[in-house]
Each structure stands twice: as C-alpha cells, then as structure tokens.
Protein backbone atom coordinates (compact mmCIF):
# COMPACT_ATOMS: atom_id res chain seq x y z
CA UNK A 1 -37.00 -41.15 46.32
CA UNK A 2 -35.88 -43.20 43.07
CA UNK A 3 -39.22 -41.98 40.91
CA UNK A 4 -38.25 -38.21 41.52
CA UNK A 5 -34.36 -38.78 40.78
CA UNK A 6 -35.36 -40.30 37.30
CA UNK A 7 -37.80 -37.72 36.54
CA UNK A 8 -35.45 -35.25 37.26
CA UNK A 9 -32.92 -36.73 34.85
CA UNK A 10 -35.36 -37.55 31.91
CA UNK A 11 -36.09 -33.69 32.49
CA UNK A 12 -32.96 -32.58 32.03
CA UNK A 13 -32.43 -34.82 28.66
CA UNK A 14 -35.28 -33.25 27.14
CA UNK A 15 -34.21 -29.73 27.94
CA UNK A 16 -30.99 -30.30 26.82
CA UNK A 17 -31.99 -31.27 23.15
CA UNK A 18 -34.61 -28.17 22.84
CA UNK A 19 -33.42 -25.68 20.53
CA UNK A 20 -33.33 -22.05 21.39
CA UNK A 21 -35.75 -21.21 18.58
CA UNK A 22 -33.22 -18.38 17.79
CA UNK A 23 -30.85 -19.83 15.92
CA UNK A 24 -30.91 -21.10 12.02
CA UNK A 25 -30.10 -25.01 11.73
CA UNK A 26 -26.51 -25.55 10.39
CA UNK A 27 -25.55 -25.18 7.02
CA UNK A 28 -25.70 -29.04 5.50
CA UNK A 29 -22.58 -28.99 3.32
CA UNK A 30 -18.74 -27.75 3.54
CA UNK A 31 -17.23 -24.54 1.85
CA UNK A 32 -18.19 -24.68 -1.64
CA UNK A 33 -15.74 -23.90 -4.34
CA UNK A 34 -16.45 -22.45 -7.68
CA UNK A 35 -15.66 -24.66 -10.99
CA UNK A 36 -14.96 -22.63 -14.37
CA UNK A 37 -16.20 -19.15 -12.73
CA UNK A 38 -20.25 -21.12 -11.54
CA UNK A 39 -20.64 -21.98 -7.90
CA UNK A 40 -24.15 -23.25 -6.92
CA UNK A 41 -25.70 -21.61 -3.56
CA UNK A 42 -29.32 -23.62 -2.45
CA UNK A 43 -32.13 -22.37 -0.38
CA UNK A 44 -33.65 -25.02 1.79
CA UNK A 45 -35.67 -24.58 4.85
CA UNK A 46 -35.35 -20.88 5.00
CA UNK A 47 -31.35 -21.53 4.82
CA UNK A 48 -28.48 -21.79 2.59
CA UNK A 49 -26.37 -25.25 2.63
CA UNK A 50 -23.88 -23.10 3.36
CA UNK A 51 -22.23 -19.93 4.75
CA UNK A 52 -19.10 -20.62 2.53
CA UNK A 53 -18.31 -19.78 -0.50
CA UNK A 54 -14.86 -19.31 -2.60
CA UNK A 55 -13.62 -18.50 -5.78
CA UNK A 56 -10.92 -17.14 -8.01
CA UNK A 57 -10.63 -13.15 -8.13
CA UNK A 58 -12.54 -12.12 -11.74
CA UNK A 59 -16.18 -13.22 -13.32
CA UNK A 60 -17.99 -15.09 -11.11
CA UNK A 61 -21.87 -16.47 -11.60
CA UNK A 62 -23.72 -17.40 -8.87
CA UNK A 63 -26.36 -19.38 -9.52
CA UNK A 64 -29.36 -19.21 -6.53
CA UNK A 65 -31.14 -22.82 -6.65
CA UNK A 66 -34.67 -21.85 -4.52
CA UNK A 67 -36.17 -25.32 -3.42
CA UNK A 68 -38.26 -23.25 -0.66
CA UNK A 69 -41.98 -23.97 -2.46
CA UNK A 70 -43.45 -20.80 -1.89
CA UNK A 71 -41.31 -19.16 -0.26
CA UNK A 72 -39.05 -15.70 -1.41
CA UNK A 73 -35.19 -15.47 -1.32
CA UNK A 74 -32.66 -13.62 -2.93
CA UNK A 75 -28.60 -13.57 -3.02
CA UNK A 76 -27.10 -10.04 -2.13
CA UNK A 77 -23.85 -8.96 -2.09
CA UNK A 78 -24.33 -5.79 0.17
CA UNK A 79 -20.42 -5.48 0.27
CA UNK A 80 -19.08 -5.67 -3.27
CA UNK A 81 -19.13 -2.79 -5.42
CA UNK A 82 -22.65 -1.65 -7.00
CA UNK A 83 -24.00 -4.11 -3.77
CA UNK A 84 -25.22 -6.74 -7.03
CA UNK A 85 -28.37 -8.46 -5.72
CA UNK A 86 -31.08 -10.93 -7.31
CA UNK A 87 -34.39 -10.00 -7.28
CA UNK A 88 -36.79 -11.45 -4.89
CA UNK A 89 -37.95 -15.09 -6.22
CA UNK A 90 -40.98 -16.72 -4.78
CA UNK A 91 -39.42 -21.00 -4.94
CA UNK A 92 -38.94 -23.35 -6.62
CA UNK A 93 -37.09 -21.12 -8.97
CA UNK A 94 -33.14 -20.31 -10.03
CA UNK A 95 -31.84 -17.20 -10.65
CA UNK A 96 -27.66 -16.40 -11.52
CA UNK A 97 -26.19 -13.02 -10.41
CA UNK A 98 -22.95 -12.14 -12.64
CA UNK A 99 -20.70 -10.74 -10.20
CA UNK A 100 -16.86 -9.16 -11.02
CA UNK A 101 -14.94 -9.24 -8.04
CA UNK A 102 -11.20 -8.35 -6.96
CA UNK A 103 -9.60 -10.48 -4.19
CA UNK A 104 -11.24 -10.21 -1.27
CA UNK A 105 -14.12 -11.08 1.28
CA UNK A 106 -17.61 -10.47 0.59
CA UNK A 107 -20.62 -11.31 2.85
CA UNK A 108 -23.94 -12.84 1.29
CA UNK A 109 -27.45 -12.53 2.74
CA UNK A 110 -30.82 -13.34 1.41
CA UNK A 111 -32.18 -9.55 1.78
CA UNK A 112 -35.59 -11.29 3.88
CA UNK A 113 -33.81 -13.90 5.88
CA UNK A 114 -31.20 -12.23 7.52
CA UNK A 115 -30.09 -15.73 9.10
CA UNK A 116 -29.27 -16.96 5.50
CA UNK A 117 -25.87 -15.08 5.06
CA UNK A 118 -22.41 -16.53 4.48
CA UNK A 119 -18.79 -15.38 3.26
CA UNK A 120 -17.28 -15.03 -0.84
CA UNK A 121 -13.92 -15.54 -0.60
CA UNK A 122 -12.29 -13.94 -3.58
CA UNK A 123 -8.80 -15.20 -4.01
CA UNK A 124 -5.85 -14.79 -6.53
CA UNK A 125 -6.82 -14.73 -10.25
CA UNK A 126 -6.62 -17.85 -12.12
CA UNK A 127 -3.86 -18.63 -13.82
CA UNK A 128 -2.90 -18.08 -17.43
C-alpha cells in the first residue's frame, strides 16, 4: 500500500507545476516609468518585461528594444488617437514610436502576439 500512496503524491507534484500552455510567462520587471519623455519597453521570449507602463500627459517616445532573434514584434497603441503603431520588426532590432498623449489609459499590444499587451498610464503634465 505505501508504493501506490507515494506514487500518487509524486503525481500530483508534477501536475501541479505543469503549466496550462495557455498562458504567457509573467512579465519580469515592475511598472516602468518614463524619464525625460523615453520609457524603454523589451521583447523577450515572445513577451514584454512588462504590462506597465506610465508617464507624464504630453510627448512621449517609446522606444521597442526586440531581443527576439528572428522573431517579429511591434508596439501598437490601438486606443490613442490615429491608433500610432511601429512597423513590424523581425529581432534583434529597436524601433521608437513618438506618441502625444492627454491624460489617460492606453492599452499596448504587439499587433502578432496578442499575449504581449500592457497598460500607458498617462498622468498630469509635468510641471513648469
């Protein structure tokens, strides 16, 4: 009886640390926060290192760093007026998109990967 009740347990490890092969892995760094109007968004592993991105309300570049080697990506902001999108890049490559924004939220997405999508948060203008 003791051979089937670890077998049974070891089983139940294993299944437990499968993925469901349906989701994206998690993003690998915080909320990122433009400096001086640039904030940095990386492809890695068919995902961005992160779904988070924020700024001050006004110009904004955002600068695509594509480490995928060989693979397409693209940022797109399908909600912000004129829906501003990179072209299609094949990696390693960087691209910058020069955005204009008023306060607000905007969703990103790699036009291909539709796992690799995040939030612009457009807050209050900077100051003086």
């Amino acid at each position: 009886m003791r051979p089937r009740h670890v077998l049974l347990v070891a089983l139940v490890t294993v299944a437990g640390c499968g993925d469901d092969g349906g989701s994206a892995p998690p993003t690998t760094v915080g909320c990122k926060t433009a400096v001086e109007g640039r904030v940095t968004l990386v492809a890695d592993d068919i995902r961005w290192d992160t779904d988070c991105l924020e700024a001050s309300a006004g110009d904004l570049t955002l600068v695509v760093d594509n480490e995928d080697d060989g693979v397409n990506h693209n940022v797109h902001l399908p909600d912000a007026p004129g829906s501003p999108a990179t072209d299609l890049a094949m990696g390693p490559s960087e691209q910058e998109l020069e955005v204009t924004l008023d306060a607000g939220s905007y969703e990103f997405i790699c036009d291909i990967h539709p796992n690799m999508v995040g939030t612009l948060t457009m807050g209050g203008a900077n100051p003086g």
